[in-house]
N, C-alpha and C. Protein backbone atom coordinates (compact mmCIF):
# COMPACT_ATOMS: atom_id res chain seq x y z
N UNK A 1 311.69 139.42 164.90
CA UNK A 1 311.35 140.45 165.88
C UNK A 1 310.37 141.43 165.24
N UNK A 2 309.02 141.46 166.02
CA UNK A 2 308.32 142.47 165.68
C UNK A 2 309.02 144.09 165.11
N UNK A 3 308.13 144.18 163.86
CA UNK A 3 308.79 145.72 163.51
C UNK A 3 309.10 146.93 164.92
N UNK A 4 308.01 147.22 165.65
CA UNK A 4 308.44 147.94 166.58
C UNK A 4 309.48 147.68 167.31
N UNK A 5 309.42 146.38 167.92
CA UNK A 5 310.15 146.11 168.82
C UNK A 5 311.68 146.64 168.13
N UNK A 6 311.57 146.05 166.80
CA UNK A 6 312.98 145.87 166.50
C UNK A 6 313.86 147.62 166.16
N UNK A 7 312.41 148.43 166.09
CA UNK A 7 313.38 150.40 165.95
C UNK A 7 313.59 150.56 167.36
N UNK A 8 313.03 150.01 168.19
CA UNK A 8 313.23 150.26 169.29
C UNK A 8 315.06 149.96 169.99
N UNK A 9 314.98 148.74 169.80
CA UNK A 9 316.40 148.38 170.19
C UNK A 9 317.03 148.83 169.11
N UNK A 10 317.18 149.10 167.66
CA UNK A 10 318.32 149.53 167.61
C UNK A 10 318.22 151.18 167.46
N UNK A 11 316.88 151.52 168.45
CA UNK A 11 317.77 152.91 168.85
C UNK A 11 318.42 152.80 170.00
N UNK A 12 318.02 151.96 170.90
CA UNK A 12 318.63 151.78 171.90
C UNK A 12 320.31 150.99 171.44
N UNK A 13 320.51 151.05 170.61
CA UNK A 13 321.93 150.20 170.62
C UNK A 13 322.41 151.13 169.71
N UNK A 14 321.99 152.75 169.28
CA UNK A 14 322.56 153.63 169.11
C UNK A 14 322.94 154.51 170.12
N UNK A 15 321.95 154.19 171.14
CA UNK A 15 322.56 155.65 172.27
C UNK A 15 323.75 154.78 173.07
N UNK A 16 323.59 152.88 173.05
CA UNK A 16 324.60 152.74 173.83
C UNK A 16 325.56 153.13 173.19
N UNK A 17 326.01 153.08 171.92
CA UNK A 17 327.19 153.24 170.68
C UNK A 17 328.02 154.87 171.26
N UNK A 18 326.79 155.18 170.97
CA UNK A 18 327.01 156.37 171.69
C UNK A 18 327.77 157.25 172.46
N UNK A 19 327.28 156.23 174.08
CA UNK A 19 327.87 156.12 175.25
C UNK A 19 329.37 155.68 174.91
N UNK A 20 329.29 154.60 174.99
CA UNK A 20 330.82 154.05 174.45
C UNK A 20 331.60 155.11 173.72
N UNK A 21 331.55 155.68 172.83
CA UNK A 21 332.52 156.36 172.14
C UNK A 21 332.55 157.34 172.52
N UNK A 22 331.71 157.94 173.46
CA UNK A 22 332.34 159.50 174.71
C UNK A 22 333.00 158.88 175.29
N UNK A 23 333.24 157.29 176.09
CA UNK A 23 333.81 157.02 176.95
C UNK A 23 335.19 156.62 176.46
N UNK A 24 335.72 156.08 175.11
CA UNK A 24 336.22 156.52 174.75
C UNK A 24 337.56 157.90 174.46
N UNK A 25 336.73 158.35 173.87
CA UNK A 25 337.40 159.38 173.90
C UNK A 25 337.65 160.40 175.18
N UNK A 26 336.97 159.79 176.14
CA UNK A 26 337.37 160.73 177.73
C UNK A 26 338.87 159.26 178.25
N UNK A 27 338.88 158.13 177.43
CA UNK A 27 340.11 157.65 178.03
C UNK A 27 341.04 157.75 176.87
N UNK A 28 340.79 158.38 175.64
CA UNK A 28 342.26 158.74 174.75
C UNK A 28 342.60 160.34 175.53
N UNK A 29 341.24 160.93 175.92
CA UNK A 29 342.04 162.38 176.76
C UNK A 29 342.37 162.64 178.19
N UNK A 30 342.17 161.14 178.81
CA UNK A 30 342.92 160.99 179.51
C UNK A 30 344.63 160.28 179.55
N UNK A 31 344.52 159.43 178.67
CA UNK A 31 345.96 159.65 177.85
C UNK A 31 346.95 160.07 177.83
N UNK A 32 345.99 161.23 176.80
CA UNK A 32 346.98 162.24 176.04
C UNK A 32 347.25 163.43 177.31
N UNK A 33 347.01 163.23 178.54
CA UNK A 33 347.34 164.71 179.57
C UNK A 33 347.89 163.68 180.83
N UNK A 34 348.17 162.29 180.51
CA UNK A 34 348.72 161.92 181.43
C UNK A 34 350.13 160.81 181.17
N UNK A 35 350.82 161.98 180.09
CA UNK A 35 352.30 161.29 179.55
C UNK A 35 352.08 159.75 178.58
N UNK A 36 350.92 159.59 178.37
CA UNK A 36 350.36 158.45 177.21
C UNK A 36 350.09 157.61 177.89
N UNK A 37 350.50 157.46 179.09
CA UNK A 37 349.95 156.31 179.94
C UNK A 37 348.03 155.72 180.11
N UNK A 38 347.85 154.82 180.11
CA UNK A 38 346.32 154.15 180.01
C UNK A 38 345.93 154.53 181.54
N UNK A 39 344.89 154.57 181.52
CA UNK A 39 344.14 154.62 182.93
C UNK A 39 343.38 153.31 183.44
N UNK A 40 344.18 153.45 185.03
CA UNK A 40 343.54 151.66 185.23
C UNK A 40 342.65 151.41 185.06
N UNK A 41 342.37 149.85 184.21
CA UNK A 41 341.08 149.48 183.63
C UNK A 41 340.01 148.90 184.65
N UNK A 42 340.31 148.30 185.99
CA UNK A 42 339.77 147.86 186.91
C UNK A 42 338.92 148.91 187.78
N UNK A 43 338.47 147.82 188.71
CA UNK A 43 337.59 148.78 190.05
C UNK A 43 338.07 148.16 191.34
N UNK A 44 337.78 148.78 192.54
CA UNK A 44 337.45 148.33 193.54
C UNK A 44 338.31 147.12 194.43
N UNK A 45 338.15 146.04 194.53
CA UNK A 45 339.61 145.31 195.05
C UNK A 45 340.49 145.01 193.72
N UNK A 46 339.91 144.95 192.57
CA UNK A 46 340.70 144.22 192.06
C UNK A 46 341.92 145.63 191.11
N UNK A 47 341.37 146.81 191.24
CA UNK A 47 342.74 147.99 191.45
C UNK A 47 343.75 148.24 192.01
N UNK A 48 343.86 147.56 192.50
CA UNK A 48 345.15 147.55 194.23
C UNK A 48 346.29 147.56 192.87
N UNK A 49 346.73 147.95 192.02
CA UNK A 49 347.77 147.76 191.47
C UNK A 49 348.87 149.35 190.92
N UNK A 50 350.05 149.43 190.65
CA UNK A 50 350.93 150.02 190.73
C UNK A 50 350.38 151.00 191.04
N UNK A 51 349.73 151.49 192.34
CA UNK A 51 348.77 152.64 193.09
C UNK A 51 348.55 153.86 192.00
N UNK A 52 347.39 152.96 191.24
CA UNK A 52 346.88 154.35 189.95
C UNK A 52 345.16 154.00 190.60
N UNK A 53 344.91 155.36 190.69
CA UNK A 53 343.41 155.36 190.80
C UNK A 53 343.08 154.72 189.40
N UNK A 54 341.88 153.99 189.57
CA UNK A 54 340.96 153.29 188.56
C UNK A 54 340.45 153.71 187.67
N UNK A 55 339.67 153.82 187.09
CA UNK A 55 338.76 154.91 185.98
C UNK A 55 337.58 154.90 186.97
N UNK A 56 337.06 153.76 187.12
CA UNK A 56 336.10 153.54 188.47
C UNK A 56 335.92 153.22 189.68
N UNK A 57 336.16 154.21 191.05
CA UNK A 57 336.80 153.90 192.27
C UNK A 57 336.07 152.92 192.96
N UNK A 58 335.71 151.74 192.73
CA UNK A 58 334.99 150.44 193.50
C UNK A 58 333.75 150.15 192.91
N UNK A 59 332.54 149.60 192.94
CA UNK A 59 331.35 149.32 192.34
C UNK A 59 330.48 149.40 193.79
N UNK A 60 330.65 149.48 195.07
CA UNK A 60 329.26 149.70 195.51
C UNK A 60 328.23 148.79 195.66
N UNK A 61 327.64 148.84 196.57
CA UNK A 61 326.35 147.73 196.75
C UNK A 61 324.74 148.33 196.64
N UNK A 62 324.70 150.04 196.24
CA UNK A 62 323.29 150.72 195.90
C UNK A 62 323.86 151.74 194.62
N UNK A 63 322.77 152.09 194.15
CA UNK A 63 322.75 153.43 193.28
C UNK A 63 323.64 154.48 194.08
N UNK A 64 323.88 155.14 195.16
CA UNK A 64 324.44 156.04 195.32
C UNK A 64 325.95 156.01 195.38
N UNK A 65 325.92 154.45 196.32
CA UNK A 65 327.51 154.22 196.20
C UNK A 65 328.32 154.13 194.74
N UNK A 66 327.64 153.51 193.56
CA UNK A 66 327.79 153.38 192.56
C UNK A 66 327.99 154.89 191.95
N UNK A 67 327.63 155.57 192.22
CA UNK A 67 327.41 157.30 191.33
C UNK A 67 328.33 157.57 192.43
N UNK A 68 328.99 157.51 193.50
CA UNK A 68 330.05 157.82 194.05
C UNK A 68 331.43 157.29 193.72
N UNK A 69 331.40 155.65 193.20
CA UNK A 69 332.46 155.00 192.35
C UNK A 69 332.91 156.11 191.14
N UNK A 70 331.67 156.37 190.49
CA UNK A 70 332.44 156.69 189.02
C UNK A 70 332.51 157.90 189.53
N UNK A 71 331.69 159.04 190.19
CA UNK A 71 332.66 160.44 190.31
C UNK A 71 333.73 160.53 191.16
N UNK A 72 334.04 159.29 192.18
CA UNK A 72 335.52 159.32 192.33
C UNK A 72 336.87 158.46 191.57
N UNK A 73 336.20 158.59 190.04
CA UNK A 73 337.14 157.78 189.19
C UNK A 73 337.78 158.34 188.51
N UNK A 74 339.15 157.53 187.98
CA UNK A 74 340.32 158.68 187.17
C UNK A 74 339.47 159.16 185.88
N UNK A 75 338.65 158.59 185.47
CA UNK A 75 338.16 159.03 184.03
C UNK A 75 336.79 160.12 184.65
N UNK A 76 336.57 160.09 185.39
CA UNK A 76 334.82 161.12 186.06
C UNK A 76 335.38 162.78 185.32
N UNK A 77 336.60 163.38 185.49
CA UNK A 77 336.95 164.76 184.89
C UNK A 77 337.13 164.80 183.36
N UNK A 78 337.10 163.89 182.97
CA UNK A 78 336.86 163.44 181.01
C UNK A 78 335.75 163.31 180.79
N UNK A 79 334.64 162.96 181.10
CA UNK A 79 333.36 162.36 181.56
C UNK A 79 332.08 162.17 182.12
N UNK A 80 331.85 163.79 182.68
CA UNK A 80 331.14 164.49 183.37
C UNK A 80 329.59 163.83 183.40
N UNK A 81 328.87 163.24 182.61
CA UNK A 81 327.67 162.60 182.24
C UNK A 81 327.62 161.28 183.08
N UNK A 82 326.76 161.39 183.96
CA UNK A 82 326.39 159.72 184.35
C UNK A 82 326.00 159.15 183.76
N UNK A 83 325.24 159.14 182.50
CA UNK A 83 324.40 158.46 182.05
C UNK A 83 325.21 158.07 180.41
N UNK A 84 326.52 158.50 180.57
CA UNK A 84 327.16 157.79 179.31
C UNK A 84 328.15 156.77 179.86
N UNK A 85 327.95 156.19 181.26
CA UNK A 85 328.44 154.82 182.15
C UNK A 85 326.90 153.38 181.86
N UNK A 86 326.11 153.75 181.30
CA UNK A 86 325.25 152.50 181.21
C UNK A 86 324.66 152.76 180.24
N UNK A 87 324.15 151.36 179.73
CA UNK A 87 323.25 151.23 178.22
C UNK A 87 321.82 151.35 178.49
N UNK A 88 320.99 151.77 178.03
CA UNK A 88 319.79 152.45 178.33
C UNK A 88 318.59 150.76 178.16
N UNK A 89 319.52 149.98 177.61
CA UNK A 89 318.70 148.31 178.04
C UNK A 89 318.96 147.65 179.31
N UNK A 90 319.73 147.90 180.04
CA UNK A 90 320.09 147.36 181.31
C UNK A 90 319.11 147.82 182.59
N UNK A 91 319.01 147.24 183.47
CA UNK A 91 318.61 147.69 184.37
C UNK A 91 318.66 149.12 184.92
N UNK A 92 317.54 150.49 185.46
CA UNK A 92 318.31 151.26 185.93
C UNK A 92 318.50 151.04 187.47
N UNK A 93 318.72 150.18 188.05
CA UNK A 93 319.46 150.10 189.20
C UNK A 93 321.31 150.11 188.63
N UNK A 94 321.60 149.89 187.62
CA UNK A 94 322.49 149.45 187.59
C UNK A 94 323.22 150.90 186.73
N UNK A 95 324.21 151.45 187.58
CA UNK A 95 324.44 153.14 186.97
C UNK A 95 325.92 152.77 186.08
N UNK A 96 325.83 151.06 186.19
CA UNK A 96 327.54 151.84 184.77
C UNK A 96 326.92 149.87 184.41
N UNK A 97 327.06 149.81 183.38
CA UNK A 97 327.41 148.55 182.59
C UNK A 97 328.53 148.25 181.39
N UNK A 98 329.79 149.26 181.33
CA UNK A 98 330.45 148.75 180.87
C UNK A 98 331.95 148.57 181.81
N UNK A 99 332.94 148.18 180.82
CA UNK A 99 334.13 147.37 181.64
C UNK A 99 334.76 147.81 180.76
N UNK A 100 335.79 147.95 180.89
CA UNK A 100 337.21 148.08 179.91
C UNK A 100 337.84 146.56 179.83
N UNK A 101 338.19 146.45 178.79
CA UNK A 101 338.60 145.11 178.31
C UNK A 101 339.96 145.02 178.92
N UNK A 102 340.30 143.55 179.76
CA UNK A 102 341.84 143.58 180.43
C UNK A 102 342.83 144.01 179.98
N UNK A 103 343.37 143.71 178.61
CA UNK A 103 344.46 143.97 177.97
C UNK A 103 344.57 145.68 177.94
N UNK A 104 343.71 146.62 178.58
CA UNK A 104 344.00 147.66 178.51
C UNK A 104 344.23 148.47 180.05
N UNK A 105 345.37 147.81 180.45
CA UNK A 105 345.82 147.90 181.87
C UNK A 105 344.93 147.33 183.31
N UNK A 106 344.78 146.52 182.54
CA UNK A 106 343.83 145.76 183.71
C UNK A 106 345.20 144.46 184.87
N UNK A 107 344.34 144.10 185.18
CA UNK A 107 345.45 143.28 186.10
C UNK A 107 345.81 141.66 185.02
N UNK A 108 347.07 141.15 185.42
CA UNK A 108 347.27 139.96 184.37
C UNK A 108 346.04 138.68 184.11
N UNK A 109 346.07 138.46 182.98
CA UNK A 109 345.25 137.35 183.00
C UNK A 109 345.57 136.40 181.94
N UNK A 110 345.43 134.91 182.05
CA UNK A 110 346.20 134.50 180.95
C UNK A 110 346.98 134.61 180.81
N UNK A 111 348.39 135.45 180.82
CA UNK A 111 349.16 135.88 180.56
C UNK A 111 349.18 136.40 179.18
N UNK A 112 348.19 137.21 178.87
CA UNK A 112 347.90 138.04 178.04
C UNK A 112 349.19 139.37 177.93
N UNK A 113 349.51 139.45 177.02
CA UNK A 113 349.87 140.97 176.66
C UNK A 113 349.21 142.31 177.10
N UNK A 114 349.47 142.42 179.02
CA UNK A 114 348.59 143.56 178.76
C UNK A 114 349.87 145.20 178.54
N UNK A 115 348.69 146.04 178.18
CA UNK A 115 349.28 147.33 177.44
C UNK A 115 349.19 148.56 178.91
N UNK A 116 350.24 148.73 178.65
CA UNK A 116 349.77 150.82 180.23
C UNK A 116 350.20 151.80 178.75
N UNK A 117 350.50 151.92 177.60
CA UNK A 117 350.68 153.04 177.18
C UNK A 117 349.89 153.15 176.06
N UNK A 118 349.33 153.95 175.43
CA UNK A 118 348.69 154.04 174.21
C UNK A 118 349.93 153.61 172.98
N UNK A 119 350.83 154.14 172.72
CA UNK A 119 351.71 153.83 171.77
C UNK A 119 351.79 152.29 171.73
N UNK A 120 351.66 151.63 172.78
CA UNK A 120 352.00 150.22 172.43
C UNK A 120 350.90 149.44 171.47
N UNK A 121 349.83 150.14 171.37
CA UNK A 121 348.57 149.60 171.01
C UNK A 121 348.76 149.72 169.47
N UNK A 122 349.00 148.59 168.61
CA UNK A 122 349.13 148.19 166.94
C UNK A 122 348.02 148.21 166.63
N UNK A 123 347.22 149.03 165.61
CA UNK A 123 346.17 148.60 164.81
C UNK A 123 344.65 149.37 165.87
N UNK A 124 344.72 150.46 166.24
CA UNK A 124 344.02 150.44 167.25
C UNK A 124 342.30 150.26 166.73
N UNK A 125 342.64 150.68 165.23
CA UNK A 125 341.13 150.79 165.43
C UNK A 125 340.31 149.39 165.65
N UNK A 126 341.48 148.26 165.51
CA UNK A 126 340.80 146.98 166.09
C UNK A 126 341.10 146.14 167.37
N UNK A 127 341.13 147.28 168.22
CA UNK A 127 341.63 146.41 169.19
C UNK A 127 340.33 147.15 170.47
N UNK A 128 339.63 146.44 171.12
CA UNK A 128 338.89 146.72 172.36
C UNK A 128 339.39 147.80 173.57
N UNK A 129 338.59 148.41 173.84
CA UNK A 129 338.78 149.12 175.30
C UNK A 129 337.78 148.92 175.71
N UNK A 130 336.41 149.45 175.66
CA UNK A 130 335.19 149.01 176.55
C UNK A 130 334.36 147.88 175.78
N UNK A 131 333.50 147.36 177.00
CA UNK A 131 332.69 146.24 176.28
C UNK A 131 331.73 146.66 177.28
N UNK A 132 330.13 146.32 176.82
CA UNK A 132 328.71 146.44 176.90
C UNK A 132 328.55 144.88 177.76
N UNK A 133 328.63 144.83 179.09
CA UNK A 133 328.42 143.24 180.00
C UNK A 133 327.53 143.14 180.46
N UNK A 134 326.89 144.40 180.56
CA UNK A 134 325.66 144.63 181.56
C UNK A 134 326.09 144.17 182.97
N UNK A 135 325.35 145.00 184.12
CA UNK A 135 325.61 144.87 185.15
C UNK A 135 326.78 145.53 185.53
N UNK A 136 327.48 145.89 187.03
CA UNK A 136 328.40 146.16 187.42
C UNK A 136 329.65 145.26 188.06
N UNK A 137 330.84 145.61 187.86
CA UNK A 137 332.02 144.41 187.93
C UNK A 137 332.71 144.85 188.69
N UNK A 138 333.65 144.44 189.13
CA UNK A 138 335.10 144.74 189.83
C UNK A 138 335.80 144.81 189.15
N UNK A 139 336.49 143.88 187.86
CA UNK A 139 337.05 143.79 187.13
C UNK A 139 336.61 144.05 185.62
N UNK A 140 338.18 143.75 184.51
CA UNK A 140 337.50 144.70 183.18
C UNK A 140 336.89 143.10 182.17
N UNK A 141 336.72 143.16 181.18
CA UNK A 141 335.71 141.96 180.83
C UNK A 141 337.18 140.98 180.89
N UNK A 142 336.90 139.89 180.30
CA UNK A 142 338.44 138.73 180.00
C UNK A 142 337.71 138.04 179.26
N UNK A 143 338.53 137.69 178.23
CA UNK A 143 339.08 136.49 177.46
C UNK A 143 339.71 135.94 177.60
N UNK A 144 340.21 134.27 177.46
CA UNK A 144 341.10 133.61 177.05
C UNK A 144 342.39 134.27 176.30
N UNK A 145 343.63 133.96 176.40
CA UNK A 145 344.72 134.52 175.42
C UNK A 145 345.08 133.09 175.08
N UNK A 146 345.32 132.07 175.72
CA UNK A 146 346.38 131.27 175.61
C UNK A 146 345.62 129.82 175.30
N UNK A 147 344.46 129.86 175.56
CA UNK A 147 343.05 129.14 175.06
C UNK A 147 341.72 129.27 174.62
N UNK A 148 341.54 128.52 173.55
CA UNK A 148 339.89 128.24 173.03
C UNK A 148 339.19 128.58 173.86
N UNK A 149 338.81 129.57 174.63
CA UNK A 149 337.95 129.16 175.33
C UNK A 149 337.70 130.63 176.00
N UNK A 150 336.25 131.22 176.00
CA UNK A 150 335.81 131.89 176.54
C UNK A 150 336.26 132.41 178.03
N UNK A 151 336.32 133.67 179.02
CA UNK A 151 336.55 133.60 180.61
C UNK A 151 335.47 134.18 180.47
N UNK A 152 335.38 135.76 180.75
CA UNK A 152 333.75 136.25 180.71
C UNK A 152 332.86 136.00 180.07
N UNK A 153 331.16 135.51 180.40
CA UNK A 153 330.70 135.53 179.38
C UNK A 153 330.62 136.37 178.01
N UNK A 154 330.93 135.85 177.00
CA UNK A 154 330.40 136.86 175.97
C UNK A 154 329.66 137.98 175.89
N UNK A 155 329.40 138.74 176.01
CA UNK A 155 328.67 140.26 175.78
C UNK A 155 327.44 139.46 174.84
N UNK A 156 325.96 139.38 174.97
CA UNK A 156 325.19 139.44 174.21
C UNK A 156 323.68 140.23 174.76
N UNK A 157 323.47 141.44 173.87
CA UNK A 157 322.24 142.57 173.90
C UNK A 157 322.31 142.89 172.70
N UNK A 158 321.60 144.09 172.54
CA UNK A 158 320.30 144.68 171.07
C UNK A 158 320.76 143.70 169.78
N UNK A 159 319.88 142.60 170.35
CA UNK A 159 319.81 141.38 169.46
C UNK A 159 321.21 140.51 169.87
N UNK A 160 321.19 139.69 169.11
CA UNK A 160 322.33 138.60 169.27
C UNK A 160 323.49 138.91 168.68
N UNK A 161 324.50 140.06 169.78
CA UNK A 161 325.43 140.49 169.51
C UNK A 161 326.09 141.48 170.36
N UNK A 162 326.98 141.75 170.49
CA UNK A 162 327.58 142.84 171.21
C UNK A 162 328.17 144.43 170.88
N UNK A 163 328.19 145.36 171.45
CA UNK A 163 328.40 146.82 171.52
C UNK A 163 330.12 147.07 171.79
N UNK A 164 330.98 147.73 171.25
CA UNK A 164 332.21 147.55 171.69
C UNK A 164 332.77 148.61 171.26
N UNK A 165 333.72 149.13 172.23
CA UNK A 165 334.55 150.57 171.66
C UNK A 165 335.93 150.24 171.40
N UNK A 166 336.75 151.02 170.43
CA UNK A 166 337.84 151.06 170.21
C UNK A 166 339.10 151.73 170.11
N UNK A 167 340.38 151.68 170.23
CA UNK A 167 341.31 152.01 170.87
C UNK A 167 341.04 153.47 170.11
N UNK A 168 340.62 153.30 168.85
CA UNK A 168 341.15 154.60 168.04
C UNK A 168 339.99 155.92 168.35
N UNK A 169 339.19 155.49 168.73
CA UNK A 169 337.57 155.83 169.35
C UNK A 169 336.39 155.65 168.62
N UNK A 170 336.37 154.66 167.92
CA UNK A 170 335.33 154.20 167.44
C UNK A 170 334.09 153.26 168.27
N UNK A 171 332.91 152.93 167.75
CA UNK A 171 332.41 152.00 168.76
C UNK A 171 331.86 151.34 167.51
N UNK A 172 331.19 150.49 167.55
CA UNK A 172 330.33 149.12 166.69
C UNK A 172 329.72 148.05 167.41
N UNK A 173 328.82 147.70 166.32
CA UNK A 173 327.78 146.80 167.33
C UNK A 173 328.65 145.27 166.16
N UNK A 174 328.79 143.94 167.07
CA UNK A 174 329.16 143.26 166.64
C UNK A 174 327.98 141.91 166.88
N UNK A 175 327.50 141.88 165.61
CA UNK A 175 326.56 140.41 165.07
C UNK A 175 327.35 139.61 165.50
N UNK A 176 327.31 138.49 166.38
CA UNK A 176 327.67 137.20 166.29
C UNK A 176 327.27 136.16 165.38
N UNK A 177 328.63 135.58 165.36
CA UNK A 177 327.98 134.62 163.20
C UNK A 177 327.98 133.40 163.85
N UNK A 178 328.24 132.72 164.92
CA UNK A 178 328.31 131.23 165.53
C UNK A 178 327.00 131.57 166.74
N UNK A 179 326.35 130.35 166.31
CA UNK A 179 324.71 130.39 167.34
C UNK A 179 325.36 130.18 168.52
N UNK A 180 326.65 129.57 169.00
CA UNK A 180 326.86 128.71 170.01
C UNK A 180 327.15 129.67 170.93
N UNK A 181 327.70 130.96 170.56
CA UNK A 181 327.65 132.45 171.28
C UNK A 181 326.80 132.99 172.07
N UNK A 182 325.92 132.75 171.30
CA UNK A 182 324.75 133.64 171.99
C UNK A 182 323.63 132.18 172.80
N UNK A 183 323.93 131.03 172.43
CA UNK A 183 323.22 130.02 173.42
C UNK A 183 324.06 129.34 173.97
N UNK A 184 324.87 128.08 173.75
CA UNK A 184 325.43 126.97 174.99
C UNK A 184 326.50 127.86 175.20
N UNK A 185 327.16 128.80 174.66
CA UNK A 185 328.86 129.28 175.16
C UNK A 185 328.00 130.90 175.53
N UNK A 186 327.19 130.95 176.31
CA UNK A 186 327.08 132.42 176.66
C UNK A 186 327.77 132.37 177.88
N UNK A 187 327.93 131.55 178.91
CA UNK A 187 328.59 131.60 179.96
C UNK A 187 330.14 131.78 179.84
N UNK A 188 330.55 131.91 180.90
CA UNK A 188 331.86 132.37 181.28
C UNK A 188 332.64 130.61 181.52
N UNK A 189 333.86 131.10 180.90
CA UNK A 189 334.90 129.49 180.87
C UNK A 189 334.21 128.35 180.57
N UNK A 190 334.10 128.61 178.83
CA UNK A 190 333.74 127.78 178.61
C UNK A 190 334.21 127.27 177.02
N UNK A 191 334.68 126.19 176.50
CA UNK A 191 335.94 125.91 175.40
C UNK A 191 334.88 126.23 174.77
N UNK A 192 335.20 126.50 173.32
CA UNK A 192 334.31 126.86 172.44
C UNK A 192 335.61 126.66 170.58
N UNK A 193 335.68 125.21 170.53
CA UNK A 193 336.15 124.84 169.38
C UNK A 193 336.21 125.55 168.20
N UNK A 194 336.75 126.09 167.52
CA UNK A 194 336.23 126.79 165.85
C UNK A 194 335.40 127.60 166.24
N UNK A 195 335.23 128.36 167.27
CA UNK A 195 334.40 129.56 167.55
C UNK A 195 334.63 130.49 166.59
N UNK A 196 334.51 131.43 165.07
CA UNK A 196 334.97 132.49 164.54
C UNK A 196 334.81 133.79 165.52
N UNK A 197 333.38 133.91 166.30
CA UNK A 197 333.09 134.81 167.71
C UNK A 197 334.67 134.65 168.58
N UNK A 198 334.92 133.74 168.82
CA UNK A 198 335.69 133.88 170.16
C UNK A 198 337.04 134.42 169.72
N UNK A 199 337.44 134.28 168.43
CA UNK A 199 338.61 134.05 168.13
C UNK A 199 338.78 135.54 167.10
N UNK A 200 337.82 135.97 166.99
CA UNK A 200 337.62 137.50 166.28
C UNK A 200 337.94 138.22 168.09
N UNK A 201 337.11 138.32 169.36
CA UNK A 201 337.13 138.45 170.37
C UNK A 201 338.68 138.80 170.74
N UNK A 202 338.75 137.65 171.04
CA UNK A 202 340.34 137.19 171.54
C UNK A 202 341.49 138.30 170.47
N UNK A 203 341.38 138.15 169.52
CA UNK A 203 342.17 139.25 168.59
C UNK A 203 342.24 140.35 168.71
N UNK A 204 340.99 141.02 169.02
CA UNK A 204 340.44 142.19 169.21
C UNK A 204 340.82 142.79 170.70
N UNK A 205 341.00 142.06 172.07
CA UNK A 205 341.29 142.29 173.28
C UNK A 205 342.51 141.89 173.16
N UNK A 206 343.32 141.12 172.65
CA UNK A 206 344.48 141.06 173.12
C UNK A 206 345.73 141.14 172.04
N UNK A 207 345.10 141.67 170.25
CA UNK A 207 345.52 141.72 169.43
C UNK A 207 346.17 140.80 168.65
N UNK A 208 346.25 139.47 169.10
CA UNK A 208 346.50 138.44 168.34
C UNK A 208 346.22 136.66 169.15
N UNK A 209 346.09 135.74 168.70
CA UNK A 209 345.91 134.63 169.39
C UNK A 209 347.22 134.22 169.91
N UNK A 210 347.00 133.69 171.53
CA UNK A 210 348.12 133.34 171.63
C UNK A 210 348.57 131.90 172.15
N UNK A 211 347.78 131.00 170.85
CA UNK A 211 347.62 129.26 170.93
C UNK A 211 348.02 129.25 169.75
């Protein structure tokens, strides 16, 4: 990658870092003022669950509806900034590009271990809450728990790798070390044998493998 090109993105994969770790820390202080309980990780239909507003109230089909999702979301009073909901490489039609990772009160999947309280969360500083997907979702990203095998595509931007925040409020940009990540397994459900990517992933969202 050309020298320019390349200060370029990773300033840009500092302001997303950024982003992420206000967002972050607006869902450990939402948390900590709402009896330790997690704030739902979903949006829109796929929130319909033990009637907790979302962090993000639906996703919208324009820019305005979208900037109406997140200021009617449980996390918008932690969070006041629109512009720490998207990575500054994404489209700006697109006003939020990240997701909270399932295992952090999202709806079941896999039959993953998912978590509603902060205390339950072992090891936080390695375990996922938001991920960098680009674009806007209904739902929070997914992995596999119970198989090899990718559900969302992989997260890959500023270079061949992904942006990711953590329970404890950290964020990091994560290099992918298997090519097969970032080319034939970028899609969604898809097995991915001896993946070290998928299986670092999978650990990280759902805190341990569960094959």
């Amino acid at each position: 990658m050309p020298a320019l090109q390349l200060a370029r993105e990773q300033g840009k994969r500092a302001v997303c870092l950024n982003n992420l770790k206000q967002l972050t820390l607006a869902w450990i202080v939402y948390a900590n003022e709402n009896d330790d309980k997690l704030v739902n990780g979903d949006t829109g239909g796929y929130a319909n669950h033990d009637n907790e507003i979302p962090w993000v109230d639906g996703t919208g089909g324009n820019p305005v509806e979208k900037r109406d999702a997140i200021q009617n979301g449980a996390l918008w009073p932690y969070c006041l900034i629109i512009k720490l909901y998207r990575c500054t490489s994404s489209s700006p039609a697109d006003l939020r590009t990240y997701s909270v990772v399932d295992a952090m009160n999202c709806r079941v999947f896999n039959d993953g271990p998912m978590l509603k309280k902060r205390m339950q969360i072992k090891r936080p500083s390695g375990r996922f809450v938001f991920a960098d997907r680009r674009g806007t979702t209904e739902h929070g990203w997914s992995v596999y728990y119970r198989e090899e095998k990718w559900a969302d595509p992989p997260p890959v931007q500023h270079g061949d790798g992904a942006t990711w925040a953590f329970a404890d409020g950290h964020s990091k940009y994560w290099k992918w070390k298997d090519q097969r990540t970032y080319t034939t397994d970028s899609g969604g459900g898809i097995v991915s044998l001896g993946n070290e990517d998928l299986h670092n992933a999978q650990r990280a969202a759902w805190g341990k493998l569960g094959y």
